[in-house]
N, C-alpha and C. Protein backbone atom coordinates (compact mmCIF):
# COMPACT_ATOMS: atom_id res chain seq x y z
N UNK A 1 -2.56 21.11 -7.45
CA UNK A 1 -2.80 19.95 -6.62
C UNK A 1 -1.78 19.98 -5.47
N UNK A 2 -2.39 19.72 -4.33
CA UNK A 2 -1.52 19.55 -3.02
C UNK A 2 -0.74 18.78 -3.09
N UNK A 3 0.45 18.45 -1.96
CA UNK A 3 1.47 17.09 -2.08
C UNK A 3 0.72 15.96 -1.34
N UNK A 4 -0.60 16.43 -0.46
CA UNK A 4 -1.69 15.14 0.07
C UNK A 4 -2.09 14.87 -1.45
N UNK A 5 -2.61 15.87 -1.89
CA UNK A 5 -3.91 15.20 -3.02
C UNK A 5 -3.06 14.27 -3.97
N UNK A 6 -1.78 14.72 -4.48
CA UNK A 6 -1.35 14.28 -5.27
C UNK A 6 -0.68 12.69 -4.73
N UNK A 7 -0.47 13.04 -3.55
CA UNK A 7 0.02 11.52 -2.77
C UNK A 7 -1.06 10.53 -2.64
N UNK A 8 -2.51 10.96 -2.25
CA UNK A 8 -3.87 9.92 -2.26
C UNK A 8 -4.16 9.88 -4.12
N UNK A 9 -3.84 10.40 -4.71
CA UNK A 9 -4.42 10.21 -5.89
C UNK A 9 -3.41 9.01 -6.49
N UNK A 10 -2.16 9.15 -6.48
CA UNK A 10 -0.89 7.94 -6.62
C UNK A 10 -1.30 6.86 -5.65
N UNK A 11 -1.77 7.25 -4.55
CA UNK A 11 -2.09 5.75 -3.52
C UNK A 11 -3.53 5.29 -4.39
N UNK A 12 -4.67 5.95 -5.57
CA UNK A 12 -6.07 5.84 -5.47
C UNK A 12 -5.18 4.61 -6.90
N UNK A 13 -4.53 5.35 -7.56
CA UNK A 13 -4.17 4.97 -8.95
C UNK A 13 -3.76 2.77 -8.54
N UNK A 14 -2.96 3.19 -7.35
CA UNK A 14 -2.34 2.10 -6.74
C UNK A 14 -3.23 1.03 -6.38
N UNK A 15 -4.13 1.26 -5.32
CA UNK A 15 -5.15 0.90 -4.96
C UNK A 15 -6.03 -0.29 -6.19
N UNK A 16 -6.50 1.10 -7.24
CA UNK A 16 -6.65 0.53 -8.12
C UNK A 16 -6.67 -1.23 -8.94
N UNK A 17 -4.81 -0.44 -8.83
CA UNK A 17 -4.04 -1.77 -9.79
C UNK A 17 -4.35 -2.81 -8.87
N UNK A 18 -4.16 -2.78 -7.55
CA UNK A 18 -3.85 -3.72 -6.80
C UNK A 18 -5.32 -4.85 -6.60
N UNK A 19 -6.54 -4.14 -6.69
CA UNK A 19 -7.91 -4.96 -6.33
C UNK A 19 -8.05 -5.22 -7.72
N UNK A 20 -7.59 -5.23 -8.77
CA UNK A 20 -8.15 -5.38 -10.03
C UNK A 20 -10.11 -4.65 -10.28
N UNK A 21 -10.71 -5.60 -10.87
CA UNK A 21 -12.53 -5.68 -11.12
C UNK A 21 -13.00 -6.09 -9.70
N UNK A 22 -12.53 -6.04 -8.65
CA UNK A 22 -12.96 -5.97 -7.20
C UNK A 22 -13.65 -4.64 -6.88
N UNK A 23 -14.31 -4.34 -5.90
CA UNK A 23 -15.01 -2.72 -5.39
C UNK A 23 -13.95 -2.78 -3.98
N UNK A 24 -13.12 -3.96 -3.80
CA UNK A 24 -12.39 -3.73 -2.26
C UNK A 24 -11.14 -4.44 -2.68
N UNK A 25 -10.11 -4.12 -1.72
CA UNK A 25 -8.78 -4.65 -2.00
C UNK A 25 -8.80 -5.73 -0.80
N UNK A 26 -8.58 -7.24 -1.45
CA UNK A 26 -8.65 -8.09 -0.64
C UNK A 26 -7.50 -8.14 1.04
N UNK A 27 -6.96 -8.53 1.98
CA UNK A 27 -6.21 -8.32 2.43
C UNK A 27 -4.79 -9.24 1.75
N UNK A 28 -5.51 -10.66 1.54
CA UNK A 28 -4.71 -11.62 0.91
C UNK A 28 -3.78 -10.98 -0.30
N UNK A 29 -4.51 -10.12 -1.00
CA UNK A 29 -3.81 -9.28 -2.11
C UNK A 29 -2.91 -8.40 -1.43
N UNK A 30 -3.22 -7.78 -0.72
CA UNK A 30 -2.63 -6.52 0.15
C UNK A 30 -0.90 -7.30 0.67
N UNK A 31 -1.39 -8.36 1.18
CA UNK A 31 -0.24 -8.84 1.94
C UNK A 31 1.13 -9.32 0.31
N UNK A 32 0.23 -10.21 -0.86
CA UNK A 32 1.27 -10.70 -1.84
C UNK A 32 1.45 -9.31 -2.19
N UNK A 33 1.50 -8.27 -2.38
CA UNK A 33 1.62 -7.08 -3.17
C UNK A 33 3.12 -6.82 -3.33
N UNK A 34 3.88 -6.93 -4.41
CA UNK A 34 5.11 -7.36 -4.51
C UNK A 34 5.77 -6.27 -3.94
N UNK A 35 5.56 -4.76 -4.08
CA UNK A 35 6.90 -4.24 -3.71
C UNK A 35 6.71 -3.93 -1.78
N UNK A 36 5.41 -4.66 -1.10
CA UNK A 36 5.33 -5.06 0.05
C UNK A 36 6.10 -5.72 0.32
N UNK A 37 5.76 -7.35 -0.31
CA UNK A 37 7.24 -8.24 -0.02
C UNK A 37 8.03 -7.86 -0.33
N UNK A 38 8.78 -7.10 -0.94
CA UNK A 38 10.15 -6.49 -1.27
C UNK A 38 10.81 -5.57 -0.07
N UNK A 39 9.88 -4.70 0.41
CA UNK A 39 10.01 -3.82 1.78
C UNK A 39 10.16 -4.97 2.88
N UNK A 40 9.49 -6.05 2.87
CA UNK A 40 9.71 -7.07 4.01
C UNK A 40 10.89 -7.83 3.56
N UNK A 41 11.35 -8.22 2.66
CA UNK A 41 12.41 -9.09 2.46
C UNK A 41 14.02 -8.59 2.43
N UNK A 42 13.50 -7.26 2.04
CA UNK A 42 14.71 -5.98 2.43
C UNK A 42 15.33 -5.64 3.65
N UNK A 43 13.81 -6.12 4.71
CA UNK A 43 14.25 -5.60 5.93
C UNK A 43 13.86 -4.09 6.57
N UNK A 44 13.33 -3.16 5.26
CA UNK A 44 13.33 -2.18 5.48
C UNK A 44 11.76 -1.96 5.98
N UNK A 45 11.15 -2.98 6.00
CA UNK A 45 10.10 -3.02 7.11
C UNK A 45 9.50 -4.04 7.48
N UNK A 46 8.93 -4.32 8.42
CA UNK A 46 8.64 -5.19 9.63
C UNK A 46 7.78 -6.08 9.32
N UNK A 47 7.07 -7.44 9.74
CA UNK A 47 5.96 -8.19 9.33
C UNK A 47 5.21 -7.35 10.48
N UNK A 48 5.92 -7.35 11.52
CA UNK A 48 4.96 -6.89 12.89
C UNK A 48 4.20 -5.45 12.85
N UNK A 49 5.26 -4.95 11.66
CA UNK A 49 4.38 -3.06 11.54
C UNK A 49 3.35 -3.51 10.63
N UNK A 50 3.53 -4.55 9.56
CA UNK A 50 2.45 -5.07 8.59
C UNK A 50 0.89 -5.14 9.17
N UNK A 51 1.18 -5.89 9.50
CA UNK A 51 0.21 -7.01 10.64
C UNK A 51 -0.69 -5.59 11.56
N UNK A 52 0.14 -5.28 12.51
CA UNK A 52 -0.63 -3.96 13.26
C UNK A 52 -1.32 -2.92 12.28
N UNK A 53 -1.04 -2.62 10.66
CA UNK A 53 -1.58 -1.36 10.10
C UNK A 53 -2.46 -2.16 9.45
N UNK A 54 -2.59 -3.35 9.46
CA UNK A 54 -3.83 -4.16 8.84
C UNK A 54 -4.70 -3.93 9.99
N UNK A 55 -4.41 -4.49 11.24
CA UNK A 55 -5.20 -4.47 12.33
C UNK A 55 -5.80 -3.08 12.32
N UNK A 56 -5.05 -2.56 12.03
CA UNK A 56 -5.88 -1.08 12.63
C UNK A 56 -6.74 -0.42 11.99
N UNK A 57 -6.16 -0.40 10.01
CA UNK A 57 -7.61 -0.12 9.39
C UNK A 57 -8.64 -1.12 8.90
N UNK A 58 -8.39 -2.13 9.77
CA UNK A 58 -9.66 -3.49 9.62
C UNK A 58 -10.48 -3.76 10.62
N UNK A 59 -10.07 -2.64 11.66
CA UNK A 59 -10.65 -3.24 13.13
C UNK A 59 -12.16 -3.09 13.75
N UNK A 60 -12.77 -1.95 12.76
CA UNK A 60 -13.40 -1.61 13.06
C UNK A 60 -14.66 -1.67 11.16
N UNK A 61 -14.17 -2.60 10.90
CA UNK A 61 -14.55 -2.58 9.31
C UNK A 61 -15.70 -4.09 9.40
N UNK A 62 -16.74 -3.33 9.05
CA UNK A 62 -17.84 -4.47 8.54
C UNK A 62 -16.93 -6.19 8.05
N UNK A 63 -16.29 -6.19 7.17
CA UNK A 63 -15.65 -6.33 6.42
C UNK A 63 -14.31 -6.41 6.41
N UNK A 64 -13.53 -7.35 8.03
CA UNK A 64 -12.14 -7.27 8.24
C UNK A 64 -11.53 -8.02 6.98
N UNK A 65 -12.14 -8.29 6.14
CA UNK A 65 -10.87 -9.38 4.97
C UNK A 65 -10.59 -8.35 3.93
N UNK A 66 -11.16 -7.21 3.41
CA UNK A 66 -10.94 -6.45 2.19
C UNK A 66 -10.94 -4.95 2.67
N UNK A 67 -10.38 -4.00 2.48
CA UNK A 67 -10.02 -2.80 2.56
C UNK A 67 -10.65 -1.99 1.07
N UNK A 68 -11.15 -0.58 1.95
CA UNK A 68 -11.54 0.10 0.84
C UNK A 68 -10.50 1.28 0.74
N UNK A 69 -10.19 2.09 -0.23
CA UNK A 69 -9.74 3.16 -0.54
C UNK A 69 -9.26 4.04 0.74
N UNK A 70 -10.14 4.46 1.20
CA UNK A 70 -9.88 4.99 2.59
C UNK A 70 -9.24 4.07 3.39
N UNK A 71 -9.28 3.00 3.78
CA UNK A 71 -8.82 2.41 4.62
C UNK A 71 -7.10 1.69 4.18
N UNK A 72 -6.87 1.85 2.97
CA UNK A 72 -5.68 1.47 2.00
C UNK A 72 -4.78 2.89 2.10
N UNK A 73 -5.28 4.16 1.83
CA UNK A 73 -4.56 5.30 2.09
C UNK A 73 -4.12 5.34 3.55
N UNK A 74 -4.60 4.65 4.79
CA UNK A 74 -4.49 4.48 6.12
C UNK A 74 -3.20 3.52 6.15
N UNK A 75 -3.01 2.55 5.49
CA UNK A 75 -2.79 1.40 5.60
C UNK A 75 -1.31 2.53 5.44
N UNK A 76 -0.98 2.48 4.11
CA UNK A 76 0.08 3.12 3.49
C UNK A 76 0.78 4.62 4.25
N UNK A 77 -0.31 5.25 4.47
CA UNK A 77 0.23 5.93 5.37
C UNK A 77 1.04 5.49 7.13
N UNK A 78 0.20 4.23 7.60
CA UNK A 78 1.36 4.00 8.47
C UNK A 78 2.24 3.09 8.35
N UNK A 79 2.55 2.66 7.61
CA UNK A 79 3.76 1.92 7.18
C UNK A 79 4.56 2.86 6.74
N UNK A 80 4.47 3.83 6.16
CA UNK A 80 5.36 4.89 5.71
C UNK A 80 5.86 5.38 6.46
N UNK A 81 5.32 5.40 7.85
CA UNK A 81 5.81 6.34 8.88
C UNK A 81 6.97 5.17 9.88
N UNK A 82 6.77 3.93 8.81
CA UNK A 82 7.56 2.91 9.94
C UNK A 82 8.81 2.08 8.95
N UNK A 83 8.75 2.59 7.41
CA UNK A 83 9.32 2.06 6.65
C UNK A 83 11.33 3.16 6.91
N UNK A 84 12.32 2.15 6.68
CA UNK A 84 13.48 1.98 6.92
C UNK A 84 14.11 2.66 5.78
N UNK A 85 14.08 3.98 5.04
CA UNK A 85 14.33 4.09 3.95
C UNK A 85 15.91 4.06 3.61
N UNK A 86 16.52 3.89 4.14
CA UNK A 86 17.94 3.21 3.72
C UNK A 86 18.08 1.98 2.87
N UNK A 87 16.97 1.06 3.65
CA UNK A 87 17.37 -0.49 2.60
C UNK A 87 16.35 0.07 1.65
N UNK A 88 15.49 0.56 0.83
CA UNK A 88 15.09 0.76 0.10
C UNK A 88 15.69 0.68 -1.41
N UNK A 89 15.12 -0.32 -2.28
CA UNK A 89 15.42 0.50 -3.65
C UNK A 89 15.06 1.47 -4.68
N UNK A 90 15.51 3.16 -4.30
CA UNK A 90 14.05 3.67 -5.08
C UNK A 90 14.04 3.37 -6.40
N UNK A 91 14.98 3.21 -6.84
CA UNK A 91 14.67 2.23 -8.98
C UNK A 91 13.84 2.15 -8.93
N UNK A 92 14.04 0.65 -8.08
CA UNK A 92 12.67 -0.16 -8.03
C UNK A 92 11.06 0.37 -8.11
N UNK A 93 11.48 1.55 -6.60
CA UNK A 93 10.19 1.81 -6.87
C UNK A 93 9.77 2.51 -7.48
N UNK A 94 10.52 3.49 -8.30
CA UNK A 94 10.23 4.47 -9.20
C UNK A 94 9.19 3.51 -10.13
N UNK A 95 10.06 2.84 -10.72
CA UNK A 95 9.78 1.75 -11.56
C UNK A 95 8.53 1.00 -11.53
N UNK A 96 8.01 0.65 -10.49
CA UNK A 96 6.43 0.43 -10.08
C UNK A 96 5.69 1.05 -10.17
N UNK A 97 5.81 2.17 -9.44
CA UNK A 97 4.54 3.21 -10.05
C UNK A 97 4.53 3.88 -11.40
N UNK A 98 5.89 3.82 -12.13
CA UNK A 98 5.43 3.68 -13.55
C UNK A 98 4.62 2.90 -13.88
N UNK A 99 4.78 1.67 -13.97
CA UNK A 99 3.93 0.49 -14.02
C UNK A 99 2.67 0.67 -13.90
N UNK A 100 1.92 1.46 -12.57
CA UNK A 100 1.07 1.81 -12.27
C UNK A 100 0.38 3.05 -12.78
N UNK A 101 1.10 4.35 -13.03
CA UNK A 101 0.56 4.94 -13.51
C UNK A 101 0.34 4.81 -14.98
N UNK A 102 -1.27 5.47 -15.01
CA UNK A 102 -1.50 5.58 -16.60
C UNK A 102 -1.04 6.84 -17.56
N UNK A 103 -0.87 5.99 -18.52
CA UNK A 103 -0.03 6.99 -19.95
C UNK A 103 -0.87 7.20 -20.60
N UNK A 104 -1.42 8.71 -20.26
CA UNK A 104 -2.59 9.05 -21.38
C UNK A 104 -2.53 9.41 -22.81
């Protein structure tokens, strides 16, 4: 497995958790998504980079209130490219995607 495949398959796993029995990830969900607020309350990223990577994979979406898979791997990918990794806690986030991933 590639370091993409294996990175969209951890974002698919994510995704997942995050819409629950939904077929789309609400945005309202997207925005409470805790270790989001944690990246915003850290500092280590922006409401304004938030806001724009919503805009951008919603802009053109049947459907600006919920995000699909594709458009969630978009999402994550540019915030990543805007996230502050100094204030970061990786514990933390190690620690989440445990959470997230499944223990077969």
């Amino acid at each position: 497995m590639t370091a993409t495949e294996e990175a969209n398959s951890l974002s698919g796993e994510l995704f997942d958790s995050l819409r629950g029995k939904s077929a789309t990830l609400s945005v309202g969900k997207l925005r409470k998504w805790d270790e989001l607020q944690d990246m915003l309350s850290s500092g280590s990223l922006k409401h304004s980079t938030v806001e724009r990577a919503i805009q951008k994979v919603t802009s053109s979406s049947s459907d600006p209130t919920s995000l699909n898979l594709d458009q969630f791997i978009t999402f994550i990918d540019t915030i990543q490219s805007n996230v502050n990794f100094e204030e970061i806690d990786v514990d933390a986030v190690v620690d989440s995607v445990k959470d997230v991933t499944p223990t077969s």
